[in-house]
PDB file of N, CA and C in Angstrom:
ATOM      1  N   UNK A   1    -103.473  48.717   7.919  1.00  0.00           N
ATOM      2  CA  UNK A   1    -104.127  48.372   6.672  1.00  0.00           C
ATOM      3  C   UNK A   1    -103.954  49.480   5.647  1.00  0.00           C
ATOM      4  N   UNK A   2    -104.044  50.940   5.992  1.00  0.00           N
ATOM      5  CA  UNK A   2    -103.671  51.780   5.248  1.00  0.00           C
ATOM      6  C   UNK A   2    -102.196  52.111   4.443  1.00  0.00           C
ATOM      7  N   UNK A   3    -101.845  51.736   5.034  1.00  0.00           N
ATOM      8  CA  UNK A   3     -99.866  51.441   4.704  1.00  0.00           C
ATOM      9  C   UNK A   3    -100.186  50.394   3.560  1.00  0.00           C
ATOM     10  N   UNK A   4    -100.657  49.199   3.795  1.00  0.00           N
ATOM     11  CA  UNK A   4    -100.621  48.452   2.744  1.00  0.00           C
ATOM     12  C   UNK A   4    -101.355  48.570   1.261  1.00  0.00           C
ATOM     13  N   UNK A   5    -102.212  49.747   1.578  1.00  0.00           N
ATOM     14  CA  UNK A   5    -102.863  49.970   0.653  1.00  0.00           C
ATOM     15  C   UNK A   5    -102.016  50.988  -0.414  1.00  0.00           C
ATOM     16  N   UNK A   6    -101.804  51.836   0.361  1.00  0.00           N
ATOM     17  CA  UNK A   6    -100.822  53.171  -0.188  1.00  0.00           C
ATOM     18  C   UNK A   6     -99.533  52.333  -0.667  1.00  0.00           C
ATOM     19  N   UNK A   7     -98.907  51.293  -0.247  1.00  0.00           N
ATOM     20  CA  UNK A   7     -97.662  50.787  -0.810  1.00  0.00           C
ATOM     21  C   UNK A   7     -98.388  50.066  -2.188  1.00  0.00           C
ATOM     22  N   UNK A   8     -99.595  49.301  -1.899  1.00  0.00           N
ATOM     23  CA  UNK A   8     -99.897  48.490  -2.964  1.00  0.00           C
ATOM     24  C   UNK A   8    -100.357  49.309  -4.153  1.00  0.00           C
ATOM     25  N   UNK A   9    -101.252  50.721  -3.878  1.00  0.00           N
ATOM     26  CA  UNK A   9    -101.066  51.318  -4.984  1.00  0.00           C
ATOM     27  C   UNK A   9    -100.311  51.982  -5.538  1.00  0.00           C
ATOM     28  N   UNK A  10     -98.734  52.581  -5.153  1.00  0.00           N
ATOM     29  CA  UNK A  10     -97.662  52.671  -5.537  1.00  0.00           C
ATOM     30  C   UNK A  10     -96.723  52.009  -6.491  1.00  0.00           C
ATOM     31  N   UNK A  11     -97.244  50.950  -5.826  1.00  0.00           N
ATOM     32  CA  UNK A  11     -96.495  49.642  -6.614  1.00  0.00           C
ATOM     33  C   UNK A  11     -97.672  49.042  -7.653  1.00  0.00           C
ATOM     34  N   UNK A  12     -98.426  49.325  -7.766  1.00  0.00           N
ATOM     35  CA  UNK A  12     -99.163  49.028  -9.187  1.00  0.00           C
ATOM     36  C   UNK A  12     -99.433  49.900 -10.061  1.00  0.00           C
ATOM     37  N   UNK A  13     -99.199  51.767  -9.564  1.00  0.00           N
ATOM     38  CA  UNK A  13     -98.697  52.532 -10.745  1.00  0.00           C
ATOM     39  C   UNK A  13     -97.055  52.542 -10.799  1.00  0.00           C
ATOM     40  N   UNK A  14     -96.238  51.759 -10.067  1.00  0.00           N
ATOM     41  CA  UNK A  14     -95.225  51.943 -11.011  1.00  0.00           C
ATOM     42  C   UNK A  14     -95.109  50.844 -11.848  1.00  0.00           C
ATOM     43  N   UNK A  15     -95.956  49.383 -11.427  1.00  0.00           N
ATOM     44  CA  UNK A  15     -95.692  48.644 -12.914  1.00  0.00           C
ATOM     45  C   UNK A  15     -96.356  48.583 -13.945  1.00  0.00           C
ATOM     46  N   UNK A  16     -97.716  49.250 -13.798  1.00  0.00           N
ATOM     47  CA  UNK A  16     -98.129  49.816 -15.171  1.00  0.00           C
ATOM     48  C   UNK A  16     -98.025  51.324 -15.836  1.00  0.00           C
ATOM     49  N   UNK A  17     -96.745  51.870 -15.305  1.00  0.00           N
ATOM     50  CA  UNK A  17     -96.368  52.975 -16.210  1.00  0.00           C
ATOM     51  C   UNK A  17     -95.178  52.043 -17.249  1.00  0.00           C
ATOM     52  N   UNK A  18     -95.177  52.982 -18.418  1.00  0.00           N
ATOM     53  CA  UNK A  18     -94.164  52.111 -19.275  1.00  0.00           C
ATOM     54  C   UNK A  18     -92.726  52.835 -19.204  1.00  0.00           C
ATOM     55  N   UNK A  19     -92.773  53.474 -18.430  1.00  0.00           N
ATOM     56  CA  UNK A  19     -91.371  54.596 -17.982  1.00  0.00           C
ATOM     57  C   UNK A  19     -90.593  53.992 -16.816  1.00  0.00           C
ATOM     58  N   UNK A  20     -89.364  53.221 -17.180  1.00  0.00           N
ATOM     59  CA  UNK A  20     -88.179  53.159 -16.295  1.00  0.00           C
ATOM     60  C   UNK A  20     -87.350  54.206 -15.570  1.00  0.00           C
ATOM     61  N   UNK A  21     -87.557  53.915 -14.444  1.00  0.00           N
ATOM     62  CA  UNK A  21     -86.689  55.636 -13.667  1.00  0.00           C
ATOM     63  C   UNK A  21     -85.378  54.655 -13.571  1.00  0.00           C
ATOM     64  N   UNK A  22     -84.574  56.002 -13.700  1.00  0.00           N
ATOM     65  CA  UNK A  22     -82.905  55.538 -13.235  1.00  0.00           C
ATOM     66  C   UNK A  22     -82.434  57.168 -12.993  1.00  0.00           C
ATOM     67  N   UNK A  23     -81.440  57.296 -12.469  1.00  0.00           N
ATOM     68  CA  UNK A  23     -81.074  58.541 -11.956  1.00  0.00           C
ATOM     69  C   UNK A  23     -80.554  59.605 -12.801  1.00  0.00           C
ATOM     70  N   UNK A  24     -80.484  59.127 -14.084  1.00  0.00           N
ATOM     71  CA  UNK A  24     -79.753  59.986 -15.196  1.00  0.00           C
ATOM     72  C   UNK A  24     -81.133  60.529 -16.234  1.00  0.00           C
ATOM     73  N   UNK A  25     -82.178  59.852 -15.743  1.00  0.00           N
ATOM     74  CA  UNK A  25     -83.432  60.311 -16.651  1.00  0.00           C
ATOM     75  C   UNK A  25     -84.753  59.119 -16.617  1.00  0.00           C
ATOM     76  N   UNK A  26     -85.206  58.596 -17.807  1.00  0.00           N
ATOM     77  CA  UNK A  26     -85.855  57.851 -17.787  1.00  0.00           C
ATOM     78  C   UNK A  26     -86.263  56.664 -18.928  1.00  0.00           C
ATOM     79  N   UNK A  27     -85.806  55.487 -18.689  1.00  0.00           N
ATOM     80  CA  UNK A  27     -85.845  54.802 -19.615  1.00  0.00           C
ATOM     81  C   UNK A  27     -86.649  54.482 -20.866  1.00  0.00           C
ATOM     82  N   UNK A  28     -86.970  54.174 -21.992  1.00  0.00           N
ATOM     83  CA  UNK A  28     -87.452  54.068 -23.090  1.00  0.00           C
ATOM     84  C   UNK A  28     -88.278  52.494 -22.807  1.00  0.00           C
ATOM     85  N   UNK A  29     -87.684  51.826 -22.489  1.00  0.00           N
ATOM     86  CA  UNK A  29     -88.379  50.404 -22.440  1.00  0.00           C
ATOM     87  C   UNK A  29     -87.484  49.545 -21.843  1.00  0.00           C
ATOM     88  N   UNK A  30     -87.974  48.588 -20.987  1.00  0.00           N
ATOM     89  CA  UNK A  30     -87.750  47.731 -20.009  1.00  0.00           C
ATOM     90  C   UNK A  30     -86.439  47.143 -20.519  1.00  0.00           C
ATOM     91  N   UNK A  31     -86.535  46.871 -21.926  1.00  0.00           N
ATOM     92  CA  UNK A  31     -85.199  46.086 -22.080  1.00  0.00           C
ATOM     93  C   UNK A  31     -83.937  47.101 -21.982  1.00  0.00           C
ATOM     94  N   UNK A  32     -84.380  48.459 -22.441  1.00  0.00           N
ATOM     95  CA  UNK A  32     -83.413  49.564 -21.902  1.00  0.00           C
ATOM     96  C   UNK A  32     -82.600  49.208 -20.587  1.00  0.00           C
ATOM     97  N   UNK A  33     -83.323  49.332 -19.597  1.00  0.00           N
ATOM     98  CA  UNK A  33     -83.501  49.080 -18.193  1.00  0.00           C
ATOM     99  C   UNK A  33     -82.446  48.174 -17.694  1.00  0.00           C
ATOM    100  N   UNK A  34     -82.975  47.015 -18.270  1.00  0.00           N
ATOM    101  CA  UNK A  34     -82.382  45.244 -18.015  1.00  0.00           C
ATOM    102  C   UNK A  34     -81.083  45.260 -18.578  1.00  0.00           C
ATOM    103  N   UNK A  35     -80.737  46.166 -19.785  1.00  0.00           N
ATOM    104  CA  UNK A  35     -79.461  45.835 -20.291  1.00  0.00           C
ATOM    105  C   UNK A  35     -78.448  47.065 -19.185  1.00  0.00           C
ATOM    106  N   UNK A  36     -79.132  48.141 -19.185  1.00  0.00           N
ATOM    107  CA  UNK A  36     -78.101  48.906 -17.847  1.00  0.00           C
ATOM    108  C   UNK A  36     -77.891  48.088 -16.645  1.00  0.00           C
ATOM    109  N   UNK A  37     -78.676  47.839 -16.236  1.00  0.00           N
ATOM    110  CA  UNK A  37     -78.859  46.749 -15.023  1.00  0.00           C
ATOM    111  C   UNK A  37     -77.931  46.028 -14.633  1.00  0.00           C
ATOM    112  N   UNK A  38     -77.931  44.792 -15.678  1.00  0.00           N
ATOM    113  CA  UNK A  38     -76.842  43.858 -16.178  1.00  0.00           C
ATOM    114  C   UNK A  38     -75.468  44.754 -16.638  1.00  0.00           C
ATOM    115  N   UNK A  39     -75.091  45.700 -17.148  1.00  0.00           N
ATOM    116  CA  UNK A  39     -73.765  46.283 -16.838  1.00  0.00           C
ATOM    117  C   UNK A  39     -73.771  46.974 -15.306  1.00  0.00           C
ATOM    118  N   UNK A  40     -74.307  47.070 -14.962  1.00  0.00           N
ATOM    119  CA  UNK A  40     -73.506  47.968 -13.781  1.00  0.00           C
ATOM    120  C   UNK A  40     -73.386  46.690 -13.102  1.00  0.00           C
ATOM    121  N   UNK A  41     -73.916  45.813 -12.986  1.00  0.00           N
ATOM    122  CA  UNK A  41     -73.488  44.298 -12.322  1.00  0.00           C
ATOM    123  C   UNK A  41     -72.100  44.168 -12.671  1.00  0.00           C
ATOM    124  N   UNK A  42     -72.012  44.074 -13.709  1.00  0.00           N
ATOM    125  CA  UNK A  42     -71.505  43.038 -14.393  1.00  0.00           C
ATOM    126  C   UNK A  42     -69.789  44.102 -14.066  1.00  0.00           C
ATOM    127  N   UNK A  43     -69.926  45.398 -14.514  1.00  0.00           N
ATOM    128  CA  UNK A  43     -68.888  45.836 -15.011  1.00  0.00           C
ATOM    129  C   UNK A  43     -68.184  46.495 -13.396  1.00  0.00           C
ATOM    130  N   UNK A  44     -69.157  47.122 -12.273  1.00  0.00           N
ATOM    131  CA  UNK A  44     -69.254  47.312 -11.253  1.00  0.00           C
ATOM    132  C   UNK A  44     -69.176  47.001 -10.117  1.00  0.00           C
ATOM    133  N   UNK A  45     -70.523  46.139  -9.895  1.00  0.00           N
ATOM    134  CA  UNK A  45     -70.472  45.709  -8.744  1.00  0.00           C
ATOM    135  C   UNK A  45     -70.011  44.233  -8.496  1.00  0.00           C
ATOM    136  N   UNK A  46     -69.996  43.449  -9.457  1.00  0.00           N
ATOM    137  CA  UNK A  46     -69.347  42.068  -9.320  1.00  0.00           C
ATOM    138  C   UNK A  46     -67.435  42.357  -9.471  1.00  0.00           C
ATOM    139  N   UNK A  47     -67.255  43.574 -10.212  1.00  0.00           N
ATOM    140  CA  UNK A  47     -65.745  43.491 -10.500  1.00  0.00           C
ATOM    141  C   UNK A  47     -64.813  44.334  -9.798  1.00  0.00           C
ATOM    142  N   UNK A  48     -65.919  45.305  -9.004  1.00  0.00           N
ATOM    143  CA  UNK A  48     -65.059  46.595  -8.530  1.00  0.00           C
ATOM    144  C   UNK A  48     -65.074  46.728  -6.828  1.00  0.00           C
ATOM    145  N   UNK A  49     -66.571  46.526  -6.480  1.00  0.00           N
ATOM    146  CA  UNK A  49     -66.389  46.045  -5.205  1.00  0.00           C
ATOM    147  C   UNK A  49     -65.781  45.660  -4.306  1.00  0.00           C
ATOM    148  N   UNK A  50     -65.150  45.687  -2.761  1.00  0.00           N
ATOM    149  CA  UNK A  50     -64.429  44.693  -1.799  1.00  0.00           C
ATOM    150  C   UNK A  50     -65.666  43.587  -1.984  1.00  0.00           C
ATOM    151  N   UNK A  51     -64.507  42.544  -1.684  1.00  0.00           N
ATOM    152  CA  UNK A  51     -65.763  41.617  -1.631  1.00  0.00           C
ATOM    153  C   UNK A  51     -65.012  40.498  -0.118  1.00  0.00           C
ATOM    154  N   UNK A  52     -65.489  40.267   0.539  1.00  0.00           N
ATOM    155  CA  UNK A  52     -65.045  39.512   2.013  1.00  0.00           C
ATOM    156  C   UNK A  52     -64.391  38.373   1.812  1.00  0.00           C
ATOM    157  N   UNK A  53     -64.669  37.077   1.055  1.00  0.00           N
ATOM    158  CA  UNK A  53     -64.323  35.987   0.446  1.00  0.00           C
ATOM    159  C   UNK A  53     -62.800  36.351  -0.256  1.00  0.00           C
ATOM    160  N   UNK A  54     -62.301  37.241  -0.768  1.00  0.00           N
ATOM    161  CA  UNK A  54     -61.260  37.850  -1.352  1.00  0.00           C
ATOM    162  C   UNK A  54     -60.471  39.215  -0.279  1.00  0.00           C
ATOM    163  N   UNK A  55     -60.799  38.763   0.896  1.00  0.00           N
ATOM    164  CA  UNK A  55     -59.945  39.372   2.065  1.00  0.00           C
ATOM    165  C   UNK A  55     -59.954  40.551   1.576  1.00  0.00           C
ATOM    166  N   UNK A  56     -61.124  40.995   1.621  1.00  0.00           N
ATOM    167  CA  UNK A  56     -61.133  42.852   1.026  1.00  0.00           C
ATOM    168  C   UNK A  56     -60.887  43.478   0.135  1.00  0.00           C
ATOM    169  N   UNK A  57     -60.686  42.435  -1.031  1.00  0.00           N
ATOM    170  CA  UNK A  57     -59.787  42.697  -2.285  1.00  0.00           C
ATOM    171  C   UNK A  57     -61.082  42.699  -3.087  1.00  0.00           C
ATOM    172  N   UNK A  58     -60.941  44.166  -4.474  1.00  0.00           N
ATOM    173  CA  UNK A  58     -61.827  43.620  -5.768  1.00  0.00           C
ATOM    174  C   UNK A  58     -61.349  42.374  -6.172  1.00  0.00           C
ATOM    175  N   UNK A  59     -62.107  41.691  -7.392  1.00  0.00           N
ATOM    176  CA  UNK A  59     -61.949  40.502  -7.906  1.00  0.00           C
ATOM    177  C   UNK A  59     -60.856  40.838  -8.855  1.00  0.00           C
ATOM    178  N   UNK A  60     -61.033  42.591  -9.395  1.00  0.00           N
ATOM    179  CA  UNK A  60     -60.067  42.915 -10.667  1.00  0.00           C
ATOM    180  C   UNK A  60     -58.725  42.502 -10.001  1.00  0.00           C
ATOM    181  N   UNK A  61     -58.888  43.407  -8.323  1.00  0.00           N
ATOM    182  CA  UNK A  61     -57.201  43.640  -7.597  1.00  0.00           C
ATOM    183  C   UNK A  61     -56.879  42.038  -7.502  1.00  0.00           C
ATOM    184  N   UNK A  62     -57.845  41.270  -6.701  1.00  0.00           N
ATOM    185  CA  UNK A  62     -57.340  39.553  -6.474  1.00  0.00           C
ATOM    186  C   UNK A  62     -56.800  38.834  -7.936  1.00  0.00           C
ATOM    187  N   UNK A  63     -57.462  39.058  -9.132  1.00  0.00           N
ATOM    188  CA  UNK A  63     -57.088  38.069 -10.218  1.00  0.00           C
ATOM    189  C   UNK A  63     -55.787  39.036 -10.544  1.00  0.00           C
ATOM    190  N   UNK A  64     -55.695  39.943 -10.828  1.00  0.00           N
ATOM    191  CA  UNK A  64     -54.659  40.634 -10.945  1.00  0.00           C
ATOM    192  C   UNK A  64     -52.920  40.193  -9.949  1.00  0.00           C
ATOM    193  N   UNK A  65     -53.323  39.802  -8.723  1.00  0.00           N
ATOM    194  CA  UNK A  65     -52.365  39.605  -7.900  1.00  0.00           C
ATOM    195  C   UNK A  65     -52.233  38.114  -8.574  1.00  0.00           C
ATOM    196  N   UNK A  66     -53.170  37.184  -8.831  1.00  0.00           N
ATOM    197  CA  UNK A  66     -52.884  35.704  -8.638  1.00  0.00           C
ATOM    198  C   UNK A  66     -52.048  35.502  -9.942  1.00  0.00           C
ATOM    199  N   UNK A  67     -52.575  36.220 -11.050  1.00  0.00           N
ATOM    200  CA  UNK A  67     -51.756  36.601 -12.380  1.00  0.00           C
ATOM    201  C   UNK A  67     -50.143  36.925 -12.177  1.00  0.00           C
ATOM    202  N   UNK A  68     -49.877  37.954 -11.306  1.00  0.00           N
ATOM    203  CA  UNK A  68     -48.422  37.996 -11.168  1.00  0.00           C
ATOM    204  C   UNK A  68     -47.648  37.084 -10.715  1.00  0.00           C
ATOM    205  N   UNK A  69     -48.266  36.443  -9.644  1.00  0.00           N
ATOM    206  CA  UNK A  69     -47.761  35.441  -9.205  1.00  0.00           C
ATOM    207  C   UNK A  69     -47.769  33.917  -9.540  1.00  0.00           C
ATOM    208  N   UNK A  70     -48.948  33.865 -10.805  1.00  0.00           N
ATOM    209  CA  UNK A  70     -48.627  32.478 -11.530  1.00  0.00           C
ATOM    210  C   UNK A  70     -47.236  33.131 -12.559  1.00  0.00           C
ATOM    211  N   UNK A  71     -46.977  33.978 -13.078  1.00  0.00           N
ATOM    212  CA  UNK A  71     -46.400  34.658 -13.974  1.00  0.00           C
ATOM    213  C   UNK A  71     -44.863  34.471 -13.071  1.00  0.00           C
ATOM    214  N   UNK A  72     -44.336  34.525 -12.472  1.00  0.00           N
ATOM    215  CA  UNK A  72     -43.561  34.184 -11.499  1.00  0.00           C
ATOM    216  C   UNK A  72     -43.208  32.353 -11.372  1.00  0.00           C
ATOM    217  N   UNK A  73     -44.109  32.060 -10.300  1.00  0.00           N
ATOM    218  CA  UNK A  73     -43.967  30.596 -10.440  1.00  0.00           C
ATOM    219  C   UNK A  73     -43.745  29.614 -11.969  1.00  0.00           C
ATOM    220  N   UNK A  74     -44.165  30.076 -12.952  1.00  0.00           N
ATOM    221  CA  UNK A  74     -44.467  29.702 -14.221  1.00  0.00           C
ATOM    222  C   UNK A  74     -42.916  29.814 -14.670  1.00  0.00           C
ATOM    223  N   UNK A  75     -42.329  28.818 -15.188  1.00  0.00           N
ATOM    224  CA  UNK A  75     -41.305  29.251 -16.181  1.00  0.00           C
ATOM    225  C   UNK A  75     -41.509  29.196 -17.422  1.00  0.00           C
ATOM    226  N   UNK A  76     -40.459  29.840 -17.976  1.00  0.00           N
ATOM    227  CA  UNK A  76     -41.186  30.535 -19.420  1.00  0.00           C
ATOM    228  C   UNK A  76     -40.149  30.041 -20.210  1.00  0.00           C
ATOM    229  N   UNK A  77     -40.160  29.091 -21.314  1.00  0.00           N
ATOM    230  CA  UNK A  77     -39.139  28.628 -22.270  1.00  0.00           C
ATOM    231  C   UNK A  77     -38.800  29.293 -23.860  1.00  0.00           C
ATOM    232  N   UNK A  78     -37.864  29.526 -23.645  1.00  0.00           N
ATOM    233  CA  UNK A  78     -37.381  30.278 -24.668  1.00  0.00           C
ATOM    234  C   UNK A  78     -36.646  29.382 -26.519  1.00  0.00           C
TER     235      UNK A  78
END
């Protein structure tokens, strides 16, 4: 019961402080926060990652390969 208490008041001063932690300092306001958030998704971990579905490949390295090789198959009229 004590565990839950100590987690629960942890977790209710960190959502009523108005200070976002991130490792480079501390955020200004939530939407600060949400918009870093959403890039490191976005620019990072959805694009840079292995990902299993893509046989170990980033998505950059997989679209990149499928690109050369439509670029190939594709003839090109002059």
């Amino acid at each position: 019961m004590l565990r839950a208490r100590v987690g629960l008041a942890s977790y209710s001063a960190l959502c009523s402080s108005p200070e976002w932690i991130y490792p480079h300092g501390i955020y200004a306001t939530r939407e600060e926060a949400k918009t870093h958030i959403i890039e490191y998704i976005e620019m990072f971990y959805n694009s840079e990652r292995v990902h299993q579905a893509l046989d170990y490949r980033t998505p950059n390295e997989w679209e990149a390969e499928y690109f050369d090789r439509e670029m190939v198959l594709t003839p090109t009229s002059c």
